[in-house]
C-alpha atoms as a PDB file:
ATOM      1  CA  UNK A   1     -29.367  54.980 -47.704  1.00  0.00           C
ATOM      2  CA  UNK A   2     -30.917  54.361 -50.948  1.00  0.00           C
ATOM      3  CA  UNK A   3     -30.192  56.064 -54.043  1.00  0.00           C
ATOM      4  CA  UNK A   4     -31.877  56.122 -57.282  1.00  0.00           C
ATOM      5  CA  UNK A   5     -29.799  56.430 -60.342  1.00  0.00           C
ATOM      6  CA  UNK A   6     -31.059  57.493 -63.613  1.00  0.00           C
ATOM      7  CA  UNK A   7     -31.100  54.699 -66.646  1.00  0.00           C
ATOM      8  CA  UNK A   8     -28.268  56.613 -68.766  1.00  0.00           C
ATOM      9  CA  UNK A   9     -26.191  56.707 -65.399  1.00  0.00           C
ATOM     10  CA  UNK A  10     -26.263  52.905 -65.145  1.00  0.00           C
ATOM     11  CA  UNK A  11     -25.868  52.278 -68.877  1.00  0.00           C
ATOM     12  CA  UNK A  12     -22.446  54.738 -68.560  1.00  0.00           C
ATOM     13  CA  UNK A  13     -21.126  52.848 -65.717  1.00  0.00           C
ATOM     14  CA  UNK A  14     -22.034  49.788 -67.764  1.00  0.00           C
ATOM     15  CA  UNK A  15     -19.986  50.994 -70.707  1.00  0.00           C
ATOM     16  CA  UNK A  16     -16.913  51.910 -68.895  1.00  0.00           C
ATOM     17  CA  UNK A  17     -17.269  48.370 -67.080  1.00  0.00           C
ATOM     18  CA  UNK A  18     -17.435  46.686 -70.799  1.00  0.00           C
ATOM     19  CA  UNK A  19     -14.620  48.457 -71.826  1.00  0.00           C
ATOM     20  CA  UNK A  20     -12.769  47.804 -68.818  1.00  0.00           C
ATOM     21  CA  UNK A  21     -11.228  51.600 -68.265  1.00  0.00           C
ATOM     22  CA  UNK A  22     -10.249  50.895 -65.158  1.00  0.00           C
ATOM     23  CA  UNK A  23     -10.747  47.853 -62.107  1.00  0.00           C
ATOM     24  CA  UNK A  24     -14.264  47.351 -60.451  1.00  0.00           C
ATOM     25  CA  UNK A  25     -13.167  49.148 -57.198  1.00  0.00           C
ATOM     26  CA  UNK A  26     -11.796  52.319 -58.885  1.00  0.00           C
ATOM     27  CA  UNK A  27     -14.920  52.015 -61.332  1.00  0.00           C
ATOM     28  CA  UNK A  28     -17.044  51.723 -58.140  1.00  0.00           C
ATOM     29  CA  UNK A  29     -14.770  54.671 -56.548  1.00  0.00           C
ATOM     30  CA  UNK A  30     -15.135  57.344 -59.427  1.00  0.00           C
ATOM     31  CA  UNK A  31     -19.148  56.915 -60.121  1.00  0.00           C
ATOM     32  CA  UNK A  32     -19.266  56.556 -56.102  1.00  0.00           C
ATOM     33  CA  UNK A  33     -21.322  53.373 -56.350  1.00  0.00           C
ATOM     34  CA  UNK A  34     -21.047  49.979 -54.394  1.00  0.00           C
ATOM     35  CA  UNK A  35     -19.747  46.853 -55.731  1.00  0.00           C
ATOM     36  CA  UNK A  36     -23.238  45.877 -54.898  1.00  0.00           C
ATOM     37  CA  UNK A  37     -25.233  47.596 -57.374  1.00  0.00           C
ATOM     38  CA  UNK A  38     -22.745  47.441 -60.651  1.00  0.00           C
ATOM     39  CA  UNK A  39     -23.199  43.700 -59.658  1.00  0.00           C
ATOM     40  CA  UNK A  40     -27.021  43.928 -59.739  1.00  0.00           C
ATOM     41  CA  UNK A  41     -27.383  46.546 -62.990  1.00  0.00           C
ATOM     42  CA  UNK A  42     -24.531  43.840 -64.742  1.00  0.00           C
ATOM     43  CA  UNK A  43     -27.036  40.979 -63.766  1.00  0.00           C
ATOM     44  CA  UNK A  44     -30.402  42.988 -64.790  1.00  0.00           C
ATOM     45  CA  UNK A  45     -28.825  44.016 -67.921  1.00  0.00           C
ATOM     46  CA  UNK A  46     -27.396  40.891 -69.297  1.00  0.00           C
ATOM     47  CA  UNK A  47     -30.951  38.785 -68.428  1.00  0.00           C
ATOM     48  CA  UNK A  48     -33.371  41.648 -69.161  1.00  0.00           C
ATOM     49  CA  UNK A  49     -31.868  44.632 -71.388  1.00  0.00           C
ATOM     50  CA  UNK A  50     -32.681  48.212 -71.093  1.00  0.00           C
ATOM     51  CA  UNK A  51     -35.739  47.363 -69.450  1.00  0.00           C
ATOM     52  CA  UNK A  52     -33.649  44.969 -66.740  1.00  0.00           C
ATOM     53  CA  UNK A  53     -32.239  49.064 -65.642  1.00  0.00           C
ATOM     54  CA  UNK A  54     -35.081  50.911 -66.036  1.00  0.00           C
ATOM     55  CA  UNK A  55     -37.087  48.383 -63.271  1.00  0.00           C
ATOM     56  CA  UNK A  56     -34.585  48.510 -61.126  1.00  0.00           C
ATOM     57  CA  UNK A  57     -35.323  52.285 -61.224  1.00  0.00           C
ATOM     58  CA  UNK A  58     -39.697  51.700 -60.673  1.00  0.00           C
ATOM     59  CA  UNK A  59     -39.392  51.025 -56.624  1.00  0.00           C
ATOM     60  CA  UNK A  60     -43.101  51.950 -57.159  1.00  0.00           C
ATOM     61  CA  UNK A  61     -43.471  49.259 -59.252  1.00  0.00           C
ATOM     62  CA  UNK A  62     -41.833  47.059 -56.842  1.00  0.00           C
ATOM     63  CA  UNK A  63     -44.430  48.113 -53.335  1.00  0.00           C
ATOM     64  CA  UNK A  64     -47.094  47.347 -56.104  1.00  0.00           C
ATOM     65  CA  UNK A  65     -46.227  44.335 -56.340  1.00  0.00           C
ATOM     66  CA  UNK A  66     -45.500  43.623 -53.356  1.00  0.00           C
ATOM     67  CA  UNK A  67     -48.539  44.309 -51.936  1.00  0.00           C
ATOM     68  CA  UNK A  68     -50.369  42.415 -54.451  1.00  0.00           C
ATOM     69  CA  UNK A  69     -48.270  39.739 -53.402  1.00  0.00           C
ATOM     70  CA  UNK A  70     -48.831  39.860 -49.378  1.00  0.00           C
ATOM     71  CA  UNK A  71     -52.508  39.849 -50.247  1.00  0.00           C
ATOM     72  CA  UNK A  72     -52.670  37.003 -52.388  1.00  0.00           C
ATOM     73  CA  UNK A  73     -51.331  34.980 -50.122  1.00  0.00           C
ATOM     74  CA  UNK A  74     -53.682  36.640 -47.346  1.00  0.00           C
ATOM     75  CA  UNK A  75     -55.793  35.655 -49.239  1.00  0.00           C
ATOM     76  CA  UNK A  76     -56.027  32.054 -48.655  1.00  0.00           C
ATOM     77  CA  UNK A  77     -55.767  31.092 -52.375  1.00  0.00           C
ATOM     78  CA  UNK A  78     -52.159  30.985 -52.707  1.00  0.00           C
ATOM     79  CA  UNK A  79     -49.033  29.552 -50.602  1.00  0.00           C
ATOM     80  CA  UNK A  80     -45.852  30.660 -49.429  1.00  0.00           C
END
């Protein structure tokens, strides 16, 4: 099931993964994340910022433009 996490949230887990309190499973194990997503908000932070965390938070944002994707390439205009 999907679960949204706030931007301070991530940027705490982030912290405590910087300053290396503890390994990535107990890390994972006392926020109750998955390896999976410390892995993505490491990624989005170190290529994008603040603003790498935040999108990861606008699944809005995401169906938006998704949709505007599917229909370009409805479209005709575009390719795969």
């Amino acid at each position: 099931m999907y679960k949204q996490y706030t931007t301070e949230f991530k940027l705490e887990v982030l912290l405590a993964y910087e300053n290396r309190e503890c390994t990535i499973q107990e890390l994972c194990k006392r926020y109750q994340i998955t390896k999976y997503s410390l892995r993505q908000w490491i990624n989005e932070f170190e290529e994008f910022g603040i603003e790498g965390l935040e999108r990861l938070n606008s699944w809005k944002g995401f169906k938006e433009a998704a949709e505007a994707a599917v229909k370009d390439y409805l479209s005709g205009e575009f390719s795969q």
